[in-house]
C-alpha atoms as a PDB file:
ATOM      1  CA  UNK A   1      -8.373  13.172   7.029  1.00  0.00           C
ATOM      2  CA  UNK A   2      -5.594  10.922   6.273  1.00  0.00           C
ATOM      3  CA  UNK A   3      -3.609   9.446   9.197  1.00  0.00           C
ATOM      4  CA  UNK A   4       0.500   8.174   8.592  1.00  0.00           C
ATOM      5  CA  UNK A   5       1.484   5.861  11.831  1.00  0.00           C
ATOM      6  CA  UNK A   6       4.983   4.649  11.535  1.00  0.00           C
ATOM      7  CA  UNK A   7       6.293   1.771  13.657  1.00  0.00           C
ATOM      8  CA  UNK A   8       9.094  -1.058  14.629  1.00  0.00           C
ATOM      9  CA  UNK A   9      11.833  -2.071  16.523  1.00  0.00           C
ATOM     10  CA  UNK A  10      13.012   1.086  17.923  1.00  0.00           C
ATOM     11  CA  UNK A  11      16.572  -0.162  18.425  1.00  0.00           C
ATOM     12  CA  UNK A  12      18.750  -2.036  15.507  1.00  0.00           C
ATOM     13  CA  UNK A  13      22.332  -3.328  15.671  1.00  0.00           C
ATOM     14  CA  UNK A  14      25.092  -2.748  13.524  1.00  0.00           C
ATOM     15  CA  UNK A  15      25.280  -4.027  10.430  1.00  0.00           C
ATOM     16  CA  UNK A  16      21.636  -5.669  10.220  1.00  0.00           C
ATOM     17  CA  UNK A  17      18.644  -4.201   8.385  1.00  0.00           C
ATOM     18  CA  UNK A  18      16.153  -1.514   9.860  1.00  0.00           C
ATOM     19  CA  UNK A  19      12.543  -2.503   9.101  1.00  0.00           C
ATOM     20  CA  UNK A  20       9.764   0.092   9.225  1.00  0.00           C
ATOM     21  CA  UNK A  21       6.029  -0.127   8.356  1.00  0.00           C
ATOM     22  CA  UNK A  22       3.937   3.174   7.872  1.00  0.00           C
ATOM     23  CA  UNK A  23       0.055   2.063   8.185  1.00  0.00           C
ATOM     24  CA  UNK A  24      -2.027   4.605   6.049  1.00  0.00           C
ATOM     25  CA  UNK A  25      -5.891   5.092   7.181  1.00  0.00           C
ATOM     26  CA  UNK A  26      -8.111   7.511   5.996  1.00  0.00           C
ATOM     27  CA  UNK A  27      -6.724   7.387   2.362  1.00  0.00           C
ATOM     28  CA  UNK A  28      -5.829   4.220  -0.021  1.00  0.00           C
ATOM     29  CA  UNK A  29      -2.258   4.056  -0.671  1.00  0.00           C
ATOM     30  CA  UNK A  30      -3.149   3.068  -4.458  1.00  0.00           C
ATOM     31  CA  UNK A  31      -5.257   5.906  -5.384  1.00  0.00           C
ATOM     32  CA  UNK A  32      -3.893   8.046  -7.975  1.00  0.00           C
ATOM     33  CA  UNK A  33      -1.798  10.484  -8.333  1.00  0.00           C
ATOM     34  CA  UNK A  34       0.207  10.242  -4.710  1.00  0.00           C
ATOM     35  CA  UNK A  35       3.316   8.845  -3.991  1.00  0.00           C
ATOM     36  CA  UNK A  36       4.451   7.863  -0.221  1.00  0.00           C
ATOM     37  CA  UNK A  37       7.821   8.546   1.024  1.00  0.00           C
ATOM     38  CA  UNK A  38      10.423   7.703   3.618  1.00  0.00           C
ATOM     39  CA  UNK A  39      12.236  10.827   5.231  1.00  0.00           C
ATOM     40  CA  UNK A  40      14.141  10.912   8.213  1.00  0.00           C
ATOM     41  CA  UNK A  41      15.516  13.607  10.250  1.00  0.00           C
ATOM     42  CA  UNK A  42      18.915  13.867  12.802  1.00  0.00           C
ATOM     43  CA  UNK A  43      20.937  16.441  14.177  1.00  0.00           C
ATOM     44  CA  UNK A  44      23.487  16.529  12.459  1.00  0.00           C
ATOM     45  CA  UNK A  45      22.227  15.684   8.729  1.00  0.00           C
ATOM     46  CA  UNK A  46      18.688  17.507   9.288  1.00  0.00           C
ATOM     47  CA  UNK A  47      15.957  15.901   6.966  1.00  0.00           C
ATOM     48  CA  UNK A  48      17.261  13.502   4.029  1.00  0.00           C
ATOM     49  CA  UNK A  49      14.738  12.119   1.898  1.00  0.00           C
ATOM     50  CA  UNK A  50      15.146   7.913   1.271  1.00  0.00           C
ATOM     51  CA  UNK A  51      12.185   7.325  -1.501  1.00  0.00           C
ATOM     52  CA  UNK A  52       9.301   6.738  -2.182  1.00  0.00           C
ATOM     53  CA  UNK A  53       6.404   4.651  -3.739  1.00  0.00           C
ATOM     54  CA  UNK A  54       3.685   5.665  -6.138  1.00  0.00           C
ATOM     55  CA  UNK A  55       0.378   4.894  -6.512  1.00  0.00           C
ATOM     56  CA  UNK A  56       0.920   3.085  -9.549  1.00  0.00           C
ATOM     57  CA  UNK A  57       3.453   0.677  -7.351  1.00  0.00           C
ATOM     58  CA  UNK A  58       6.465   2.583  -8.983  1.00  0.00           C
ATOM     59  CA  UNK A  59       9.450   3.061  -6.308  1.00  0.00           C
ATOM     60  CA  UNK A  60      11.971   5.767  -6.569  1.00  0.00           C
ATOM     61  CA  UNK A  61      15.353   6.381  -4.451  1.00  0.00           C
ATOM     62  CA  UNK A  62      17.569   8.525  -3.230  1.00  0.00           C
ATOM     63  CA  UNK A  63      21.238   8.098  -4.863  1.00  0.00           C
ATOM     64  CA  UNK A  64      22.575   8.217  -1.627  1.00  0.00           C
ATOM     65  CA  UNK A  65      20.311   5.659  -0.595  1.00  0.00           C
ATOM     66  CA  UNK A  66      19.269   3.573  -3.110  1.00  0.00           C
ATOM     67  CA  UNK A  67      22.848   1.012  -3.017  1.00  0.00           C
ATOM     68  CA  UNK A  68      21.021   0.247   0.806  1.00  0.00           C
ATOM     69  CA  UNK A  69      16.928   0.849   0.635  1.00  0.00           C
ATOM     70  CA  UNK A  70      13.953  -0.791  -0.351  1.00  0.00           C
ATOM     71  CA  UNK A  71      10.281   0.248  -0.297  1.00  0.00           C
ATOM     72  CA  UNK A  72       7.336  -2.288  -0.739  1.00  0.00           C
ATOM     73  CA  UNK A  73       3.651  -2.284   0.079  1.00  0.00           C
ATOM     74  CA  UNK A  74       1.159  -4.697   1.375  1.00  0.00           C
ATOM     75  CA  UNK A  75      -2.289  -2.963  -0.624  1.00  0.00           C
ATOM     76  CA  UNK A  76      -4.348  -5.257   1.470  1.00  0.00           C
ATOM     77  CA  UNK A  77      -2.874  -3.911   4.721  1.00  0.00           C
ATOM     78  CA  UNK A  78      -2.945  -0.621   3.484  1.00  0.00           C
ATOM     79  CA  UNK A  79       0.859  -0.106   4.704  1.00  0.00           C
ATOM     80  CA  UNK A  80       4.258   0.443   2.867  1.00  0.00           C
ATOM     81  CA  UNK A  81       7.117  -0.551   4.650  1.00  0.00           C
ATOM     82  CA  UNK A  82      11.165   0.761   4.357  1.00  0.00           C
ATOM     83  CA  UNK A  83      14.183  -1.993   4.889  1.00  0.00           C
ATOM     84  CA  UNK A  84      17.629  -0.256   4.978  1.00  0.00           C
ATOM     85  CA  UNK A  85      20.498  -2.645   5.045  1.00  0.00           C
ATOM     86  CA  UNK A  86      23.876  -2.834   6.900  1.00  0.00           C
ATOM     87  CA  UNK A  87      23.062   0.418   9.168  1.00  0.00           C
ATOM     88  CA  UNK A  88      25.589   1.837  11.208  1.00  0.00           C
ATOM     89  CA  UNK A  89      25.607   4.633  13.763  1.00  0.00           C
ATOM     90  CA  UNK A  90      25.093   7.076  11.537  1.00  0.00           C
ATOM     91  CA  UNK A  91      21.229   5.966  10.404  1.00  0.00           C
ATOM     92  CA  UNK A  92      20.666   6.737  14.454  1.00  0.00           C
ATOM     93  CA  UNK A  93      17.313   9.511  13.344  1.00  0.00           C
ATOM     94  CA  UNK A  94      13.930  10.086  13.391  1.00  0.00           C
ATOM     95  CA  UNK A  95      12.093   8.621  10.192  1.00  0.00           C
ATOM     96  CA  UNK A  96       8.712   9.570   8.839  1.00  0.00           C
ATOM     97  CA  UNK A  97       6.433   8.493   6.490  1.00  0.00           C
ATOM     98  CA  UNK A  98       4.789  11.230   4.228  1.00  0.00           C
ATOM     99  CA  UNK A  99       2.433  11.534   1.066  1.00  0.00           C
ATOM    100  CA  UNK A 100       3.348  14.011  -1.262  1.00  0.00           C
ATOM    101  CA  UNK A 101       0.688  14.579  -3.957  1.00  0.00           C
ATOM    102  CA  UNK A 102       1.957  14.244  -8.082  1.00  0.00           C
ATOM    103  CA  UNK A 103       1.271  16.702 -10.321  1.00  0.00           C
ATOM    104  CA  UNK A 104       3.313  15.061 -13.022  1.00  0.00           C
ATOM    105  CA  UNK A 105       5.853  17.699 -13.605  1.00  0.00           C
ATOM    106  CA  UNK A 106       9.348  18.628 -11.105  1.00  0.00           C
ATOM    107  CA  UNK A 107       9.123  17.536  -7.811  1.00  0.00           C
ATOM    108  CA  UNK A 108       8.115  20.363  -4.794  1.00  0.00           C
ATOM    109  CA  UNK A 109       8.106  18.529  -1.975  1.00  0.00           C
ATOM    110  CA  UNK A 110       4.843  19.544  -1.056  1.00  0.00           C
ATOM    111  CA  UNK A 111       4.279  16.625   1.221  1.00  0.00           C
ATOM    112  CA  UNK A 112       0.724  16.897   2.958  1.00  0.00           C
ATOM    113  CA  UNK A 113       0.699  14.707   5.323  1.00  0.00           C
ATOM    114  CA  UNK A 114       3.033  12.995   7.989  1.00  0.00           C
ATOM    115  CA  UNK A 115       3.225  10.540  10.257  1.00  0.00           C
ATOM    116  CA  UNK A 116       4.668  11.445  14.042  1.00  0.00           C
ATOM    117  CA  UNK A 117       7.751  10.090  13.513  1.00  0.00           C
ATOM    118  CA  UNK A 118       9.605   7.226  15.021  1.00  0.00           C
ATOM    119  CA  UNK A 119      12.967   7.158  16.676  1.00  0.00           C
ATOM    120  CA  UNK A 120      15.222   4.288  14.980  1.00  0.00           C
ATOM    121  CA  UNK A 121      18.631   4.030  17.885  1.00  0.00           C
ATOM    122  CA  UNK A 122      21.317   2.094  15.918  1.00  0.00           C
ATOM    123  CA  UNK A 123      23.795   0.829  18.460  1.00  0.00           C
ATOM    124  CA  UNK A 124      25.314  -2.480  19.712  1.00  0.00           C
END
């Protein structure tokens, strides 16, 4: 069974950089053929999907994130980790790790598993 645990600072002011870690067990983060995403959920948006990272270390993005986000990972932690930049009020939401399995044609979404999500408050 893999477990997704997402944590950090559960409040961020405006205008500085939102830092989340999502610590994998049960399943190596480098194994092929899974990437591991960043989604995040509000009322009044619903879910938007940020990006992810592949197995293989490749990171993809979200145009309407990509100008703001970056993914890394820390293989020896087992953890990947999401840093948006210059968040306002409107990044106030939920955010979830997930692993979504590659099958190396279009993208389904199927993710598998999730973490429990984390609520990110940005306000001054």
């Amino acid at each position: 069974q893999v477990h997704l645990q997402e944590s950090g600072p559960g409040l961020v002011k405006p205008s500085q950089t939102l830092s989340l870690t999502c610590t994998v067990s049960g399943g190596s983060i480098t194994i092929d053929y899974y990437c591991w995403n960043w989604i995040r959920q509000s009322p009044g948006k619903g879910l938007q999907w940020i990006g992810y990272i592949c197995s293989s270390g490749t990171t993809y993005y979200s145009p309407f994130f990509k100008s703001r986000s970056s993914i890394s990972r820390d293989t020896s932690k087992n953890q990947f980790t999401l840093q948006l930049t210059s968040v306002t009020p409107e990044d106030t939401a939920v955010y979830f790790c997930a692993r979504e399995p590659f099958n190396g044609g279009s993208r389904i979404y199927n993710y598998d598993y999730w973490g429990q999500g984390t609520q990110v408050t940005v306000s001054s």
